[in-house]
C-alpha atoms as a PDB file:
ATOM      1  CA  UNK A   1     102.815  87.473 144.781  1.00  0.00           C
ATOM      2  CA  UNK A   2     100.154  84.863 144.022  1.00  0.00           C
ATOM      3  CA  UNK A   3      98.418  85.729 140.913  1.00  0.00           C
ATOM      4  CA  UNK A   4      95.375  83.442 139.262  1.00  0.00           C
ATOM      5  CA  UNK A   5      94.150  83.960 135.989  1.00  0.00           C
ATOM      6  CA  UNK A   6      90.837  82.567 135.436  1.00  0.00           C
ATOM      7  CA  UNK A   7      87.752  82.499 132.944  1.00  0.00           C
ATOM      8  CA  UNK A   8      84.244  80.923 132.318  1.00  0.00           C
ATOM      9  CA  UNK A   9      85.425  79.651 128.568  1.00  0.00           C
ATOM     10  CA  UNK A  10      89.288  78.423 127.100  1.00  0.00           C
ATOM     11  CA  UNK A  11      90.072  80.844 123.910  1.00  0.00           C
ATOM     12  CA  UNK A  12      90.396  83.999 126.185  1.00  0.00           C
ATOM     13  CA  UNK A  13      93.869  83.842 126.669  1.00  0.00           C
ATOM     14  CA  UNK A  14      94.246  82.507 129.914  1.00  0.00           C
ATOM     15  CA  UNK A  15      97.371  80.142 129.433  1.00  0.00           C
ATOM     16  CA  UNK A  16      99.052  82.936 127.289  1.00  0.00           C
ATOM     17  CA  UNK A  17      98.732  85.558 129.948  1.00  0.00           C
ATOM     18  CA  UNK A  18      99.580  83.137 132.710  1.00  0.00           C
ATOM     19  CA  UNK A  19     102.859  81.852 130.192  1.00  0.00           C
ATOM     20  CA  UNK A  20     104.217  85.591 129.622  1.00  0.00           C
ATOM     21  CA  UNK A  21     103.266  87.158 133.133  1.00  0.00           C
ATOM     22  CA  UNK A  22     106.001  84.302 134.302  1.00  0.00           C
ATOM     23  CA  UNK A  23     108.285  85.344 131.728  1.00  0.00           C
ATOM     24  CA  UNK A  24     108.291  89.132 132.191  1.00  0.00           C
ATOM     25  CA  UNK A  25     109.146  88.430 136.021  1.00  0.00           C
ATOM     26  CA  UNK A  26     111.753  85.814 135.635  1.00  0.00           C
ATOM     27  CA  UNK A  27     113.684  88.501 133.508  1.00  0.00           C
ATOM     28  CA  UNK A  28     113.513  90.599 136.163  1.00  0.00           C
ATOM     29  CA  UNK A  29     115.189  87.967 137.720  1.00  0.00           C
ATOM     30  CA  UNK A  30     112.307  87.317 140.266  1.00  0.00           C
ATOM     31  CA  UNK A  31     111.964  82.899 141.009  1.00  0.00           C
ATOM     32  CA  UNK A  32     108.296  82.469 139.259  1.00  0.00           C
ATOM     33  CA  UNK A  33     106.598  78.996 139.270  1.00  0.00           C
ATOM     34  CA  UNK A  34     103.499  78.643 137.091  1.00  0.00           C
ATOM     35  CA  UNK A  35     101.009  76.210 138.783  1.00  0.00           C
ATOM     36  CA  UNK A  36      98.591  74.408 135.456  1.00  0.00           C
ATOM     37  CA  UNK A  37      95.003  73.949 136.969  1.00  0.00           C
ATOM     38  CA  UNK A  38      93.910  73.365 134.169  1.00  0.00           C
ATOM     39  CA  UNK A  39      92.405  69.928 133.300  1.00  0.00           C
ATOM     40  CA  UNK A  40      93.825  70.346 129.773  1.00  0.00           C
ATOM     41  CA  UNK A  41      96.937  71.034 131.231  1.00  0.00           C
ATOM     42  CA  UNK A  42      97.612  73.708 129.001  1.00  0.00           C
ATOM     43  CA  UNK A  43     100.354  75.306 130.464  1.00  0.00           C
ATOM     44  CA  UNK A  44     102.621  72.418 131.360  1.00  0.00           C
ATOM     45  CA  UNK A  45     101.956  71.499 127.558  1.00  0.00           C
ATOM     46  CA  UNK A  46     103.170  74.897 126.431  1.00  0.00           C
ATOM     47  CA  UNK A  47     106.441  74.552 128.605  1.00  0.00           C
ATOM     48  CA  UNK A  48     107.096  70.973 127.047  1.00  0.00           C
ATOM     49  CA  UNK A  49     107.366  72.264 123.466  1.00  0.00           C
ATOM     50  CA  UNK A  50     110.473  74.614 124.659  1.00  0.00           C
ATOM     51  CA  UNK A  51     112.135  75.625 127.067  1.00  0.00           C
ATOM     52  CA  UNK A  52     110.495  78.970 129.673  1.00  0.00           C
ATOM     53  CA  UNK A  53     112.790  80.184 131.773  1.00  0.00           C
ATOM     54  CA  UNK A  54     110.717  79.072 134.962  1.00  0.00           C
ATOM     55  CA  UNK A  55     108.870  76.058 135.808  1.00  0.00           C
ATOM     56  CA  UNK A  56     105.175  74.813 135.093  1.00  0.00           C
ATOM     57  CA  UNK A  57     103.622  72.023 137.541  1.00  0.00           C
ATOM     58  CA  UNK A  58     100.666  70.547 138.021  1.00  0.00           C
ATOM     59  CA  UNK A  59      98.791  71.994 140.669  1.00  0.00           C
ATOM     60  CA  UNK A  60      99.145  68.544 142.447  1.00  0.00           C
ATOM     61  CA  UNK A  61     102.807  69.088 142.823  1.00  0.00           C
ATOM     62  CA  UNK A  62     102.287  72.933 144.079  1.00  0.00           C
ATOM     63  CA  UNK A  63     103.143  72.727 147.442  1.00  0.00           C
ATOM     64  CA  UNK A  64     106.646  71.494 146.812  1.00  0.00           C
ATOM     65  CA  UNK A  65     107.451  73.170 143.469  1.00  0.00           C
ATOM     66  CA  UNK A  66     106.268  76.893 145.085  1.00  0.00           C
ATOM     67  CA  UNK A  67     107.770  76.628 148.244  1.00  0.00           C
ATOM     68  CA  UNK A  68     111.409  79.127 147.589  1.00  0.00           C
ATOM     69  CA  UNK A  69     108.950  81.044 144.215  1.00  0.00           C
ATOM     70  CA  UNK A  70     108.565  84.631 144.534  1.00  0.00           C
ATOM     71  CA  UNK A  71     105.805  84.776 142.433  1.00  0.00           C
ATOM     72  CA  UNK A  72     103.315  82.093 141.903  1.00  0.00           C
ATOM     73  CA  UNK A  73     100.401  82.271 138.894  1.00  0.00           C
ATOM     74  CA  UNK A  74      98.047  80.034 138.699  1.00  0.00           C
ATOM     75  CA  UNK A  75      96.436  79.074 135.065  1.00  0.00           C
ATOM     76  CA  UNK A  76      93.352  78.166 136.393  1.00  0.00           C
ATOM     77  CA  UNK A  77      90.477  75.933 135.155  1.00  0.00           C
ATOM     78  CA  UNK A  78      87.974  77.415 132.875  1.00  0.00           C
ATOM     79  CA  UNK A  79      84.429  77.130 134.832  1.00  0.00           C
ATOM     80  CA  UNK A  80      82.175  78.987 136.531  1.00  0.00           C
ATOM     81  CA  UNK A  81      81.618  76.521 139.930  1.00  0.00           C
ATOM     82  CA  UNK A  82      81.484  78.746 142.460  1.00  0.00           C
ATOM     83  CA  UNK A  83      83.086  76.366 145.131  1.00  0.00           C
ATOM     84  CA  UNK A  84      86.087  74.603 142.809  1.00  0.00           C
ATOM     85  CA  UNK A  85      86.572  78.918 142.217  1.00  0.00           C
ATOM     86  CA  UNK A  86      86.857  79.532 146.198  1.00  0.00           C
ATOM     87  CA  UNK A  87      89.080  76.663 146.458  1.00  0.00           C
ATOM     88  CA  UNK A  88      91.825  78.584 143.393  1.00  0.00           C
ATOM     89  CA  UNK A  89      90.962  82.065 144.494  1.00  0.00           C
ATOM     90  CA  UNK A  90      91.254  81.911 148.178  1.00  0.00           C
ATOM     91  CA  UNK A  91      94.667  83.129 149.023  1.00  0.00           C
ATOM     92  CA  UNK A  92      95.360  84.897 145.865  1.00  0.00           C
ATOM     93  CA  UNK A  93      96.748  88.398 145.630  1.00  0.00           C
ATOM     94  CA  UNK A  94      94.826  89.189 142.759  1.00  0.00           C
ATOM     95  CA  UNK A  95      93.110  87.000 140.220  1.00  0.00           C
ATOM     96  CA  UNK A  96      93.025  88.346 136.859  1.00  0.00           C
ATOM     97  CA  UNK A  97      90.331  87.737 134.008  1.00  0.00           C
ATOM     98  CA  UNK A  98      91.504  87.890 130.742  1.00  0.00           C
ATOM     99  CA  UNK A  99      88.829  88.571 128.355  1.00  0.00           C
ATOM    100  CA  UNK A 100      88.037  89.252 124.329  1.00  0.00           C
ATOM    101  CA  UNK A 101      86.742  92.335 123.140  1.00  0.00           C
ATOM    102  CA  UNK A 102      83.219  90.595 122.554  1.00  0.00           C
ATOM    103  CA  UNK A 103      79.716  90.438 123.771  1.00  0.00           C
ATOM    104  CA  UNK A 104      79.812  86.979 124.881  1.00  0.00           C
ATOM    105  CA  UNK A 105      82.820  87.175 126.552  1.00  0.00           C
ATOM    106  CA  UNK A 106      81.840  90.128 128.481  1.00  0.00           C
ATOM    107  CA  UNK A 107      79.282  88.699 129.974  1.00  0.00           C
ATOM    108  CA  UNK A 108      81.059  85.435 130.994  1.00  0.00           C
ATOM    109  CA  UNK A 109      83.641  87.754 132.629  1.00  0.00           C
ATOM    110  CA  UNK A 110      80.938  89.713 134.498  1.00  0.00           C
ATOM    111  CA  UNK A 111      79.228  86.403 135.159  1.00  0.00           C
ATOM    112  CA  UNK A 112      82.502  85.500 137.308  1.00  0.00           C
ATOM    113  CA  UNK A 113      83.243  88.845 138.720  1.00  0.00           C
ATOM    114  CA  UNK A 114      80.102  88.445 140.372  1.00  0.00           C
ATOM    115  CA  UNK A 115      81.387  84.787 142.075  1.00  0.00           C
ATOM    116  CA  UNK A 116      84.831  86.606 142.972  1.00  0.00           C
ATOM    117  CA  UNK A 117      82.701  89.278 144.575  1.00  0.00           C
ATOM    118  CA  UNK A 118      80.648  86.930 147.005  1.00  0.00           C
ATOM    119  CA  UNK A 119      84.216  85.171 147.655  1.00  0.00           C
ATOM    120  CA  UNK A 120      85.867  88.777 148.365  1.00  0.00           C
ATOM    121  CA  UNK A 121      88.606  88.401 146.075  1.00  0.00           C
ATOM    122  CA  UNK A 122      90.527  91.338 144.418  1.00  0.00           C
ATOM    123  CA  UNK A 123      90.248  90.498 140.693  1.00  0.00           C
ATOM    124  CA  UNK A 124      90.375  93.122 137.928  1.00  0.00           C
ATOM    125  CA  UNK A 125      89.912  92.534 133.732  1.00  0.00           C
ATOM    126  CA  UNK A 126      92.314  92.455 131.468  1.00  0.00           C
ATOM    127  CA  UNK A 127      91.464  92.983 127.363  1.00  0.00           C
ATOM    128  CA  UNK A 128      93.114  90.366 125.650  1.00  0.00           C
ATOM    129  CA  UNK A 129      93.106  89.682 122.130  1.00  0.00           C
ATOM    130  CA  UNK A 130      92.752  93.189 120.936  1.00  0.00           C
ATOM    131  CA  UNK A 131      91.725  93.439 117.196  1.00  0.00           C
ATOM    132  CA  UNK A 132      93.202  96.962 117.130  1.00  0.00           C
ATOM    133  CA  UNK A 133      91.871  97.437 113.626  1.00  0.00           C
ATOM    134  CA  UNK A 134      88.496  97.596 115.726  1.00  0.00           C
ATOM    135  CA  UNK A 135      89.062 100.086 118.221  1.00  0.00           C
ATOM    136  CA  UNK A 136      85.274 100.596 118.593  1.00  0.00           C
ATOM    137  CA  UNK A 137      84.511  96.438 120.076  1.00  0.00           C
ATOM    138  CA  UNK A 138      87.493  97.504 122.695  1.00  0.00           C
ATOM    139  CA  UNK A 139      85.612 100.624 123.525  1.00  0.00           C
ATOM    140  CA  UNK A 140      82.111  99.127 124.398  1.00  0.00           C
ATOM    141  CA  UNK A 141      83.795  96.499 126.089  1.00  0.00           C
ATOM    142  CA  UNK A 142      85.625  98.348 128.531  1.00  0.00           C
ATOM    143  CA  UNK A 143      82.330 100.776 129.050  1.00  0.00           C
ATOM    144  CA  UNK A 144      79.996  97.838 129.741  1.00  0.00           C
ATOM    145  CA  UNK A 145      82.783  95.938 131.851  1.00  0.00           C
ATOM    146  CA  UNK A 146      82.971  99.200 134.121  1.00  0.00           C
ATOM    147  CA  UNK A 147      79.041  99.844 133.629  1.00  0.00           C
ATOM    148  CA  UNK A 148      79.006  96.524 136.752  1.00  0.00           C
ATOM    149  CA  UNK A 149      81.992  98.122 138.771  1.00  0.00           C
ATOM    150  CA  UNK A 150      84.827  95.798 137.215  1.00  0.00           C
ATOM    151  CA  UNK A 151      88.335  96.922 137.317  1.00  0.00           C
ATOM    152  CA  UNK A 152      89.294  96.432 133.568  1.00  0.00           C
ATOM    153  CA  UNK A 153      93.394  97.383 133.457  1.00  0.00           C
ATOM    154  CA  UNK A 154      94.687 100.133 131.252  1.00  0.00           C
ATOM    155  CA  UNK A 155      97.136  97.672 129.481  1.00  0.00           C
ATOM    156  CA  UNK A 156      95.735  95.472 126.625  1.00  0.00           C
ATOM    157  CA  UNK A 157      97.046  92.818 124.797  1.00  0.00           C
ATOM    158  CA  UNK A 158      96.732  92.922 120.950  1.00  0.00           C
ATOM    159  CA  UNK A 159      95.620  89.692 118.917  1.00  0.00           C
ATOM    160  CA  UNK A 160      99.198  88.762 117.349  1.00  0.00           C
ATOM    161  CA  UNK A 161      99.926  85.807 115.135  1.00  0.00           C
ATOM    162  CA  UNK A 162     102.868  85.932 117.294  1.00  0.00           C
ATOM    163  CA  UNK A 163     101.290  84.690 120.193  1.00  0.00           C
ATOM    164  CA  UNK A 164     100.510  81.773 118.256  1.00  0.00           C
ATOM    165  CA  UNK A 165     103.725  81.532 116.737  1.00  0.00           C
ATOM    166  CA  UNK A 166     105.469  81.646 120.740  1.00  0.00           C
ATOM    167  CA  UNK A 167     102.937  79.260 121.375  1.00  0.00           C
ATOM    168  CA  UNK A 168     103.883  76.344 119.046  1.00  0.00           C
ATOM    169  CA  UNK A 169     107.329  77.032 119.444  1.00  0.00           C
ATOM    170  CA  UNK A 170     106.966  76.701 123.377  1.00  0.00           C
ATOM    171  CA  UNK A 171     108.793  80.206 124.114  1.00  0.00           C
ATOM    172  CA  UNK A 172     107.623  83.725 125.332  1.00  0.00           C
ATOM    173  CA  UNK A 173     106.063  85.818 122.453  1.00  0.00           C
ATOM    174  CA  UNK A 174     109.689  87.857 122.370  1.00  0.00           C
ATOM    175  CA  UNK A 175     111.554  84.708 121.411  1.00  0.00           C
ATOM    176  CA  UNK A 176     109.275  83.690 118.259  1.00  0.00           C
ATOM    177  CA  UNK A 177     109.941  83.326 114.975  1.00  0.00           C
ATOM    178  CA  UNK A 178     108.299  82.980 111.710  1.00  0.00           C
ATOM    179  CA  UNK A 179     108.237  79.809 109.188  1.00  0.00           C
ATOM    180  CA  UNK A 180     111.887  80.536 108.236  1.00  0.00           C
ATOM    181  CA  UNK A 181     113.109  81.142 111.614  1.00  0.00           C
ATOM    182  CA  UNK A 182     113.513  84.671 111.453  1.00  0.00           C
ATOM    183  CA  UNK A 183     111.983  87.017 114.335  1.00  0.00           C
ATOM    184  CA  UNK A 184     108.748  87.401 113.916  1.00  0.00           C
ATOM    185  CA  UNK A 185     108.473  91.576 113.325  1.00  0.00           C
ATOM    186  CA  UNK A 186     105.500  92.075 115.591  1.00  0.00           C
ATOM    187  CA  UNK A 187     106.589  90.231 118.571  1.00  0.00           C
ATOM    188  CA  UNK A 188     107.680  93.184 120.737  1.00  0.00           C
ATOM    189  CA  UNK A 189     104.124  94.613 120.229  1.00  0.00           C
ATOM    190  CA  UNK A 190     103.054  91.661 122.311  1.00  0.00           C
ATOM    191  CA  UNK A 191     106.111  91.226 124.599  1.00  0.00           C
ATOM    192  CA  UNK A 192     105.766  95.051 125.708  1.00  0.00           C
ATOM    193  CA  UNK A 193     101.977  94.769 126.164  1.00  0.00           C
ATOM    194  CA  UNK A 194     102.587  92.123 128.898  1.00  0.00           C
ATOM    195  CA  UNK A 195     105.324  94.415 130.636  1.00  0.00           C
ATOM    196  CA  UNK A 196     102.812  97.029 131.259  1.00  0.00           C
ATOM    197  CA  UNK A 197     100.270  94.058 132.545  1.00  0.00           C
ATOM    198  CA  UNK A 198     103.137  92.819 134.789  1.00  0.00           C
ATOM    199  CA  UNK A 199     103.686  96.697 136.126  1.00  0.00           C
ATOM    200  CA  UNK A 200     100.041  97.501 136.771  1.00  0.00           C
ATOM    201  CA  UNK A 201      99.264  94.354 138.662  1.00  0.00           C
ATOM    202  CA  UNK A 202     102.019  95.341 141.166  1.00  0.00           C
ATOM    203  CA  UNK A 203     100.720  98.643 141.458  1.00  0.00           C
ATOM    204  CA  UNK A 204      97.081  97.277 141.973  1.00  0.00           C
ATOM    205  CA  UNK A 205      98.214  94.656 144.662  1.00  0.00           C
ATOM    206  CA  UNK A 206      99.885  96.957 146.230  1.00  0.00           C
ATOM    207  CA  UNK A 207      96.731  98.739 147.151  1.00  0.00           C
ATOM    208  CA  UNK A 208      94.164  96.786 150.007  1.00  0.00           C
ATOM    209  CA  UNK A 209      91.380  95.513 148.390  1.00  0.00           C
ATOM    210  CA  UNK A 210      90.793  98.837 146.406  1.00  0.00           C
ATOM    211  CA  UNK A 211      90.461  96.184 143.298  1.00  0.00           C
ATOM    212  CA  UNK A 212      87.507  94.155 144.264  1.00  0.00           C
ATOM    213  CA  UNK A 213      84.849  95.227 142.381  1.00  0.00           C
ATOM    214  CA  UNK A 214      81.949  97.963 143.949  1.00  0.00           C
ATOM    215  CA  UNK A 215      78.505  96.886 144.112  1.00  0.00           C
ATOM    216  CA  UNK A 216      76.529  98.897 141.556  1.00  0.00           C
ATOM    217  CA  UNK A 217      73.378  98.796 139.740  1.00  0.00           C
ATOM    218  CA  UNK A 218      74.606  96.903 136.616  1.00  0.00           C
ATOM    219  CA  UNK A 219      73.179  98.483 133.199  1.00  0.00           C
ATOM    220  CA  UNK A 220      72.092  95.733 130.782  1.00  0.00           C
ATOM    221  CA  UNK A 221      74.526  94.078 128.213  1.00  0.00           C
ATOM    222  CA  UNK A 222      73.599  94.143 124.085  1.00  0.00           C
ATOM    223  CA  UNK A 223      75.012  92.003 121.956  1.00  0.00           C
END
């Protein structure tokens, strides 16, 4: 599978999904390579700061590093160039847009959708940092996301201090631990979230293009 995860704007996610994507697969026992695209190289920092069970290159060492990987994700670079997009998409499986529950970021998303959909690239949306104490925001943003034909996935992906937690620690969100070092209680919330990511992306890849986004008559976003 080749898998890129892309977005307008950093803060969606993007490096976190790409991180535990890899690490749901390699415990499957699947060989995963995460390619950093990324001009902050946020990835291959991430995998410095611990130790992921897979490896994280620069994308200028991709052709070597991916060569025997079974899966290869690309943490892409935040922009919204329509040719430097071509040039990460092209080739891709699926590329996946992670994106907050929030007006802004909805429209950034749709903003790219639309580039993916003059490149003819499957993509579909994925809701990432999930206040669940606001179920409404997650509501309206999957209704206007679908309102311009995007694919938005069933799974979502809560907003844990765990992720931040994983993050500093340089492990996958099931592996962190609070200021004491004990397991951080939520973690699982997170860790299982990203299983049912992993799952659905095989089932959507598995289907021919039935994931690039229809032409429709796009209703107007409010803030």
């Amino acid at each position: 599978m080749f898998i890129t995860v892309s977005g307008q704007k950093g803060g969606v996610a993007k490096t976190c999904t790409s991180i535990h994507l890899a690490s749901v697969w390699s415990e499957q026992g699947r060989q995963v390579c995460v390619v950093d695209a990324d001009r902050n190289r946020s990835a291959i920092a991430y995998g410095i700061r611990g130790a992921l069970p897979f490896t994280v290159v620069p994308v200028e060492a991709a052709a070597k590093a991916t060569r025997h990987a079974d899966v290869v994700i690309t943490d892409g670079q935040a922009s919204s160039d329509e040719e430097e997009l071509r040039h990460l998409a092209v080739g891709s499986d699926l590329v996946l847009l992670p994106t907050a529950p929030k007006a802004r970021s909805v429209e950034l998303t749709v903003e790219l959708a639309q580039l993916l959909q003059r490149v003819g690239v499957p993509h579909a949306v994925l809701m990432a940092k999930v206040d669940l104490r606001q179920p409404r925001a997650v509501i309206e943003a999957r209704q206007a996301l679908r309102s311009f034909g995007l694919h938005v996935l069933s799974a979502e992906v809560p907003l844990l201090s765990a992720f931040d937690k994983a993050e500093t620690q340089g492990l996958p969100v099931s592996l962190a631990c609070d200021d004491r070092g004990r397991s951080d209680p939520r973690r699982m919330a997170g860790w299982s979230a990203y299983q049912s990511v992993a799952q659905e992306i095989e089932c959507l890849i598995s289907k021919p293009l039935s994931v690039v986004s229809r032409t429709t008559n796009p209703l107007p976003l409010s803030a």
